[in-house]
PDB file of N, CA and C in Angstrom:
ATOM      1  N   UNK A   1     156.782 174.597  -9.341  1.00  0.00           N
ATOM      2  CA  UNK A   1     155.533 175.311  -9.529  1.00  0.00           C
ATOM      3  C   UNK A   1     154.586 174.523 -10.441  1.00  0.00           C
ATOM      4  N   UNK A   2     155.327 173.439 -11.324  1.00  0.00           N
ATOM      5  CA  UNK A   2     154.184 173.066 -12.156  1.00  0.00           C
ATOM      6  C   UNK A   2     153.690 171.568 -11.740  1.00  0.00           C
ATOM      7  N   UNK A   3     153.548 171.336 -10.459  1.00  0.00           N
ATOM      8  CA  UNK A   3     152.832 169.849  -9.946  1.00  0.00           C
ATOM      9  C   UNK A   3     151.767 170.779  -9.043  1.00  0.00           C
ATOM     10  N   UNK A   4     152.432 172.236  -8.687  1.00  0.00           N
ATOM     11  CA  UNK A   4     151.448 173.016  -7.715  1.00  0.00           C
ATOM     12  C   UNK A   4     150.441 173.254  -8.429  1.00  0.00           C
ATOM     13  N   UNK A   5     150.729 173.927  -9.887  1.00  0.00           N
ATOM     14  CA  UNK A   5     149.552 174.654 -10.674  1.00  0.00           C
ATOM     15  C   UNK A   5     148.720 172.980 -11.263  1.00  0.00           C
ATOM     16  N   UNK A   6     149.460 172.238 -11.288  1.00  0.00           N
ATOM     17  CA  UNK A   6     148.885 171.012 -11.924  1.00  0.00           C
ATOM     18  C   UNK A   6     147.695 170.360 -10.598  1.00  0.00           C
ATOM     19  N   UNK A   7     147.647 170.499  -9.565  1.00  0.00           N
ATOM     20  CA  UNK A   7     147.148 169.844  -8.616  1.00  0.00           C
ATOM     21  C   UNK A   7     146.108 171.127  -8.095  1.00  0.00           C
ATOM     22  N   UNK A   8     146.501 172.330  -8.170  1.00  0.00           N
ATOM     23  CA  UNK A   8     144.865 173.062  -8.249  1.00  0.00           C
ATOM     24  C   UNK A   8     144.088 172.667  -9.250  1.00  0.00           C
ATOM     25  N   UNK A   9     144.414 172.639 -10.781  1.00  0.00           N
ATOM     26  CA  UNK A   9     143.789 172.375 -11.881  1.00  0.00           C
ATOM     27  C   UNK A   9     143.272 170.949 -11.659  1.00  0.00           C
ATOM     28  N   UNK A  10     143.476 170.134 -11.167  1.00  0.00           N
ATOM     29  CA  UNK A  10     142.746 168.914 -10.647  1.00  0.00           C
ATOM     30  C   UNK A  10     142.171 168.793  -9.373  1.00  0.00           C
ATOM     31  N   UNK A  11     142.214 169.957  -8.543  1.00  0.00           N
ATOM     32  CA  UNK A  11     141.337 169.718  -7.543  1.00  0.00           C
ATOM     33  C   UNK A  11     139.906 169.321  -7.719  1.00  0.00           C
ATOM     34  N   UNK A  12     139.259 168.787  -7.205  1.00  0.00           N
ATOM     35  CA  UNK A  12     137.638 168.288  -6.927  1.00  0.00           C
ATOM     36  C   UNK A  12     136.917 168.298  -5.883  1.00  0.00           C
ATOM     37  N   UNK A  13     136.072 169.217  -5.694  1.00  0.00           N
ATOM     38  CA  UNK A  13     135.652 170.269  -6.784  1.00  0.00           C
ATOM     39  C   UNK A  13     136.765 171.235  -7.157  1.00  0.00           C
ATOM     40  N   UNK A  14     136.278 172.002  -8.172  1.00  0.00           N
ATOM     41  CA  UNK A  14     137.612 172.591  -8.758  1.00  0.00           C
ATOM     42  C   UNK A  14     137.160 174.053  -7.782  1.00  0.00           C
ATOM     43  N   UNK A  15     138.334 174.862  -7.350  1.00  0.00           N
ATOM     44  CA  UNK A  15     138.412 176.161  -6.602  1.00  0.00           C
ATOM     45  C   UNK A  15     139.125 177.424  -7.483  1.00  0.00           C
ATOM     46  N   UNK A  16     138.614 178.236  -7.622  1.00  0.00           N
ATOM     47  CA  UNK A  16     139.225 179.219  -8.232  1.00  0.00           C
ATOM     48  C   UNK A  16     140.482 179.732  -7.634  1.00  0.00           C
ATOM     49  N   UNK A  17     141.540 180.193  -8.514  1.00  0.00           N
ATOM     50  CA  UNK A  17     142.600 180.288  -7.728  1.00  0.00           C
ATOM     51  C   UNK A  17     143.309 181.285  -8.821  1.00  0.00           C
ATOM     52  N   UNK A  18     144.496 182.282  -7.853  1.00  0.00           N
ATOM     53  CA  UNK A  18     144.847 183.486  -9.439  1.00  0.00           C
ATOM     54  C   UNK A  18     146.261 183.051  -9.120  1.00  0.00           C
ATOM     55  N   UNK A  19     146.944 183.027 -10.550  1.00  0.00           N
ATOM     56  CA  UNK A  19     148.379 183.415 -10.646  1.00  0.00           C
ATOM     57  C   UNK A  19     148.943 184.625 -10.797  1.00  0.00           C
ATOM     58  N   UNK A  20     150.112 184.713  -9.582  1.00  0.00           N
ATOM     59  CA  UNK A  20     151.189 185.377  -9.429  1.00  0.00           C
ATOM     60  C   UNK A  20     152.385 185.567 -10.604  1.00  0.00           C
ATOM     61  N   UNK A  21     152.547 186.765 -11.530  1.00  0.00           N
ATOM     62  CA  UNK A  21     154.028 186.667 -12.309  1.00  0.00           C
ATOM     63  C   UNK A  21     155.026 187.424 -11.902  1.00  0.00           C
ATOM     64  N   UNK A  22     155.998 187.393 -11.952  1.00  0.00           N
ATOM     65  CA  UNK A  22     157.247 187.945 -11.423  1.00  0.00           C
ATOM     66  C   UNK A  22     157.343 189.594 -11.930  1.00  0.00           C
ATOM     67  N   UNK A  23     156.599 189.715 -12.582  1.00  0.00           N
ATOM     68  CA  UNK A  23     156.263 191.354 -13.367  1.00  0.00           C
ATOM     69  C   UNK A  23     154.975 191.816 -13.029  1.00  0.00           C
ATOM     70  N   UNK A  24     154.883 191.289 -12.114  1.00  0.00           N
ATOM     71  CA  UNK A  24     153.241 191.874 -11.433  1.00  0.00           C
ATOM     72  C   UNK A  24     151.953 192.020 -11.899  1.00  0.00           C
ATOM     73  N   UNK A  25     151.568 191.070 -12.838  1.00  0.00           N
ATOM     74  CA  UNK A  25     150.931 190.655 -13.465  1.00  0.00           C
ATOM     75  C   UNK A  25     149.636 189.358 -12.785  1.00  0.00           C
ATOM     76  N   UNK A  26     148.585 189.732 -12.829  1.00  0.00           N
ATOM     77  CA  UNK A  26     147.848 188.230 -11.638  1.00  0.00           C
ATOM     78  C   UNK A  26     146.730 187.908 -13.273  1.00  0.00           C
ATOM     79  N   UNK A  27     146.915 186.495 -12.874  1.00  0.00           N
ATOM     80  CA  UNK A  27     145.978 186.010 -13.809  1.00  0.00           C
ATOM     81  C   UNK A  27     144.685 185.268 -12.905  1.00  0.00           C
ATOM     82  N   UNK A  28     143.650 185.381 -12.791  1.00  0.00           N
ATOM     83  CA  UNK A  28     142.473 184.858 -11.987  1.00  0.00           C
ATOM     84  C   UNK A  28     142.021 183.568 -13.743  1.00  0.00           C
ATOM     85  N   UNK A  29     141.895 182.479 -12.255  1.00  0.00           N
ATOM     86  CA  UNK A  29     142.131 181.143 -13.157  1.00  0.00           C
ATOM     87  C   UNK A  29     140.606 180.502 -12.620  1.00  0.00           C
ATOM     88  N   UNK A  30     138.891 181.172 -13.061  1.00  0.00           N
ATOM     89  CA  UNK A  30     137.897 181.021 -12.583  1.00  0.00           C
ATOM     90  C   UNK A  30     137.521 179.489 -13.608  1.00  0.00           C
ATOM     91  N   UNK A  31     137.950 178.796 -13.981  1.00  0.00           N
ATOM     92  CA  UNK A  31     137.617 177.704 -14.605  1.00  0.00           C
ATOM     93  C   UNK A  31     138.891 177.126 -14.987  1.00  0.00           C
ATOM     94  N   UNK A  32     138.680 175.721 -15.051  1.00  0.00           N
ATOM     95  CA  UNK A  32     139.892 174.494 -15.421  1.00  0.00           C
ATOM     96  C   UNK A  32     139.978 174.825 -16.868  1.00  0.00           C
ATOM     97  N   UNK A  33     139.113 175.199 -17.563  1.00  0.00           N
ATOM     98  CA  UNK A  33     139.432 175.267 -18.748  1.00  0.00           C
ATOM     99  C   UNK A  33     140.209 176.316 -18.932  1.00  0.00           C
ATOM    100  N   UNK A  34     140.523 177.411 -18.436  1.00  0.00           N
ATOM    101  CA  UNK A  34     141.224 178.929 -18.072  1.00  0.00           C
ATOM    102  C   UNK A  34     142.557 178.766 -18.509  1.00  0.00           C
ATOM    103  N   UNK A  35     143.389 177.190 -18.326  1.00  0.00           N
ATOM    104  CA  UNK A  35     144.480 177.407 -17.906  1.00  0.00           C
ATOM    105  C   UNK A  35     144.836 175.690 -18.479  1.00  0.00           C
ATOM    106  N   UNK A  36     146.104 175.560 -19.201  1.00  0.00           N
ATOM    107  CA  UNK A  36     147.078 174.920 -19.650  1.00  0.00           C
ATOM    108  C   UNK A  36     148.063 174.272 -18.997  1.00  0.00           C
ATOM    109  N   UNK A  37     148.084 173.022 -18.751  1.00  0.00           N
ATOM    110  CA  UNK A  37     149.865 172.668 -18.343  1.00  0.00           C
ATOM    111  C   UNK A  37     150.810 171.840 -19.468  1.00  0.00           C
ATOM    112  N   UNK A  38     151.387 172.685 -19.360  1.00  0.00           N
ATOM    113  CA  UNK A  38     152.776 171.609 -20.391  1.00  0.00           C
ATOM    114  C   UNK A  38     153.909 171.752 -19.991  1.00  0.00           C
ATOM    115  N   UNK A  39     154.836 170.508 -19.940  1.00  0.00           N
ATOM    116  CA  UNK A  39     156.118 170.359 -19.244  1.00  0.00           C
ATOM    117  C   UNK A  39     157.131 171.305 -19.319  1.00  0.00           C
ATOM    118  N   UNK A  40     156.793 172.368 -20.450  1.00  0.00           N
ATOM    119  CA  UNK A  40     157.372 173.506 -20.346  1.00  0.00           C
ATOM    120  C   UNK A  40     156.684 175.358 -19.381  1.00  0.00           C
ATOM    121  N   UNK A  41     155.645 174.957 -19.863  1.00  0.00           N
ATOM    122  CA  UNK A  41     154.854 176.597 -19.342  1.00  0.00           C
ATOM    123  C   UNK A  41     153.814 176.399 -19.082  1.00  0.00           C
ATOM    124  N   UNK A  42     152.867 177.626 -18.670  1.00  0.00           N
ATOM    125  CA  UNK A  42     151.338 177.405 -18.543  1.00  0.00           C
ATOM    126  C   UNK A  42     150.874 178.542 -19.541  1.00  0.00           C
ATOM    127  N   UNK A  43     150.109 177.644 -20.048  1.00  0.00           N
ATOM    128  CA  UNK A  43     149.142 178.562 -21.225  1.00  0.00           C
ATOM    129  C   UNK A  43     148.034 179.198 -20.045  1.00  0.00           C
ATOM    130  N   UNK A  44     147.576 180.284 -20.311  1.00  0.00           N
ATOM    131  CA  UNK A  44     146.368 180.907 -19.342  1.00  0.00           C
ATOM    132  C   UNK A  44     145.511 182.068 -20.846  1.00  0.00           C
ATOM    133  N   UNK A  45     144.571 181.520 -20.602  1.00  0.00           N
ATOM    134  CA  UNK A  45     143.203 182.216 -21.452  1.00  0.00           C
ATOM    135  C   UNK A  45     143.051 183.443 -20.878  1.00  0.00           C
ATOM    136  N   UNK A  46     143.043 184.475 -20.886  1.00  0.00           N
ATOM    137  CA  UNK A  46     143.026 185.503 -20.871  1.00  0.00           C
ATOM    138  C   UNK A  46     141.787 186.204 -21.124  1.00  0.00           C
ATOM    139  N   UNK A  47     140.799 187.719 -20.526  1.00  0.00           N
ATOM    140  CA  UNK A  47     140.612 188.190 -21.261  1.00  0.00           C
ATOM    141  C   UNK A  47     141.110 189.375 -21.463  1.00  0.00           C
ATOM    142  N   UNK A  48     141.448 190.170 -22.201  1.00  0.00           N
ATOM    143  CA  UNK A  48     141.930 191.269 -22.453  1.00  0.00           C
ATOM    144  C   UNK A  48     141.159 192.754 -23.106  1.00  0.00           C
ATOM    145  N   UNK A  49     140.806 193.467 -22.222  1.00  0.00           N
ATOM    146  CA  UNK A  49     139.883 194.799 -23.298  1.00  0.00           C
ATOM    147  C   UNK A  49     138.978 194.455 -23.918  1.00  0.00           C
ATOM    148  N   UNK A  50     138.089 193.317 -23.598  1.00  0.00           N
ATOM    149  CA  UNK A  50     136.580 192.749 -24.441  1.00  0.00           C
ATOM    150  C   UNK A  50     137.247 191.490 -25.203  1.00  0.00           C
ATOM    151  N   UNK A  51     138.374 191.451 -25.541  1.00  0.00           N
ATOM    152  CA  UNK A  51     139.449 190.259 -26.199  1.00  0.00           C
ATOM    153  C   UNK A  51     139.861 189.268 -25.789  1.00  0.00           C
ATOM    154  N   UNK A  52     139.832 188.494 -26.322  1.00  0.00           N
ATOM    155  CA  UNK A  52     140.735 187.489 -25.415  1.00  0.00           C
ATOM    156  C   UNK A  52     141.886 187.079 -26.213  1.00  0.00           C
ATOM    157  N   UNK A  53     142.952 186.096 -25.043  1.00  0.00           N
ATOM    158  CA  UNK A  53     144.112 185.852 -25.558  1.00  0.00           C
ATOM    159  C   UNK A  53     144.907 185.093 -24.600  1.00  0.00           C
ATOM    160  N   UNK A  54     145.860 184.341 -25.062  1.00  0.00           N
ATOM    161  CA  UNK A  54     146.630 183.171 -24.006  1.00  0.00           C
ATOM    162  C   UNK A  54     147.782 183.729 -24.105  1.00  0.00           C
ATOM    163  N   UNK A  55     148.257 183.923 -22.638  1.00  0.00           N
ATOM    164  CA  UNK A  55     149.530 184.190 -22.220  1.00  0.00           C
ATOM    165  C   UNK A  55     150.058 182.887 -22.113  1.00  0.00           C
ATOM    166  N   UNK A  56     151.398 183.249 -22.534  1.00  0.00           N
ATOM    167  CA  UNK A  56     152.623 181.563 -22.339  1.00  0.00           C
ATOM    168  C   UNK A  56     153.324 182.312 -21.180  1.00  0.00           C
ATOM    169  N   UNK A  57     153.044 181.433 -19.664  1.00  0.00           N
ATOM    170  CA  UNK A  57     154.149 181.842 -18.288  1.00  0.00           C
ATOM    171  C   UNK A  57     155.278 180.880 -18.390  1.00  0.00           C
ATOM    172  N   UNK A  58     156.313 181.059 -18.985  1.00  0.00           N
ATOM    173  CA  UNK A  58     157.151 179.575 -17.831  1.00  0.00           C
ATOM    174  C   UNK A  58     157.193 179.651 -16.136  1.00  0.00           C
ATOM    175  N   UNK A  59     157.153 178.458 -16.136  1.00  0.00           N
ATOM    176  CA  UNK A  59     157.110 178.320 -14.641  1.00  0.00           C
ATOM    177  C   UNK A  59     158.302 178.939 -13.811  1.00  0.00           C
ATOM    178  N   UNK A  60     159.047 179.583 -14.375  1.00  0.00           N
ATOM    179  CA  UNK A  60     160.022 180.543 -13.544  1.00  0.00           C
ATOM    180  C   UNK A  60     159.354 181.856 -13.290  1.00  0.00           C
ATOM    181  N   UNK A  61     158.210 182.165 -14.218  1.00  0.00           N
ATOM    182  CA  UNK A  61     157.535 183.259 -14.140  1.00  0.00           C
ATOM    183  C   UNK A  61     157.013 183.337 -13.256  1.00  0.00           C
ATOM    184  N   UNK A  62     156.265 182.315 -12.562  1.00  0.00           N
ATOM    185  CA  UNK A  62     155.409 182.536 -11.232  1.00  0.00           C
ATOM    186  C   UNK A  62     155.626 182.468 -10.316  1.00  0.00           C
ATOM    187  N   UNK A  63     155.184 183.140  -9.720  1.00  0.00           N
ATOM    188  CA  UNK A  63     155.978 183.547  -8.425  1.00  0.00           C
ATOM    189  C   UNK A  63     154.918 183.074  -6.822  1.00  0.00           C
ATOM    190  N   UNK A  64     153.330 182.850  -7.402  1.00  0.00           N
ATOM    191  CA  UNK A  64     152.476 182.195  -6.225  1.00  0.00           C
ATOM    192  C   UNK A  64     151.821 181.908  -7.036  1.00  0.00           C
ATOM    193  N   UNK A  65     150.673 180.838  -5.702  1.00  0.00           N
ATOM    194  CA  UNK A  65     149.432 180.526  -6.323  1.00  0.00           C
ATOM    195  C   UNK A  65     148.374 181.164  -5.670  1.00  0.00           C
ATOM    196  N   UNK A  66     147.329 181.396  -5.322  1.00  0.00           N
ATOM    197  CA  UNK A  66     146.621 181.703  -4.451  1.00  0.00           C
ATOM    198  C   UNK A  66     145.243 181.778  -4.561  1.00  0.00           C
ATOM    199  N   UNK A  67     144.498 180.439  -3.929  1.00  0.00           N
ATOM    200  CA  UNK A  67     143.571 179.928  -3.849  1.00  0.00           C
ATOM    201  C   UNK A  67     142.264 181.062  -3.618  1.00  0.00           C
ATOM    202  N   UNK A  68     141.707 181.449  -4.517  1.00  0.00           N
ATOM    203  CA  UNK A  68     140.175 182.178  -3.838  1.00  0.00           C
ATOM    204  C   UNK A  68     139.607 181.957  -2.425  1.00  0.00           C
ATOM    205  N   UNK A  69     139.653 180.197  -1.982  1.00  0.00           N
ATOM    206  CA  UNK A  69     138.943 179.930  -1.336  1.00  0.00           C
ATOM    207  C   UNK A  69     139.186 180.282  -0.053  1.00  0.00           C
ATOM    208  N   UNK A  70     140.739 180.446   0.237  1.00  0.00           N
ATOM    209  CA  UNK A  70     141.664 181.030   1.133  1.00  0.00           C
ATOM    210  C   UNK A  70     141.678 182.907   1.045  1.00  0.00           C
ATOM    211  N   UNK A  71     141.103 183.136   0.089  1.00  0.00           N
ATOM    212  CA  UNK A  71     141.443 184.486   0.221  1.00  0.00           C
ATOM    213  C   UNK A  71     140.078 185.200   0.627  1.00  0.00           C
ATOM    214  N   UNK A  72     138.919 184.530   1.015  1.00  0.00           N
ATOM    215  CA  UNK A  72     137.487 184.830   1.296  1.00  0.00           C
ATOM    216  C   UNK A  72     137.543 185.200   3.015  1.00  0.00           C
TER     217      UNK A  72
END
């Protein structure tokens, strides 16, 4: 999952795309800056109730990816 999430985050032009978590949870990833890769997890910016905040997924957490551009 993390060369998949790594290779949307470098697409060009970049496409909006939301993550899937295994607890049913979707994160919509509308900017490269949105979202984190590290060889362990993905950081994702969040907003929350007017708040914001970064969820830590490990990549066992996710369960899809799914491209906006595909979902139009």
């Amino acid at each position: 999952m993390r060369s998949e999430l790594t290779k949307m985050l470098r697409a060009q032009p970049f496409v909006p795309f939301s993550v899937h978590a295994n607890d049913g949870r979707v994160f919509n990833i509308d900017h490269v800056d949105f979202c984190l890769v590290t060889p362990n997890a993905a950081y994702i910016y969040v907003e929350l109730d007017g708040d914001y905040e970064v969820v830590r997924l490990a990549f066992s957490a996710i369960t899809s990816l799914d491209s906006k551009e595909h979902a139009a």
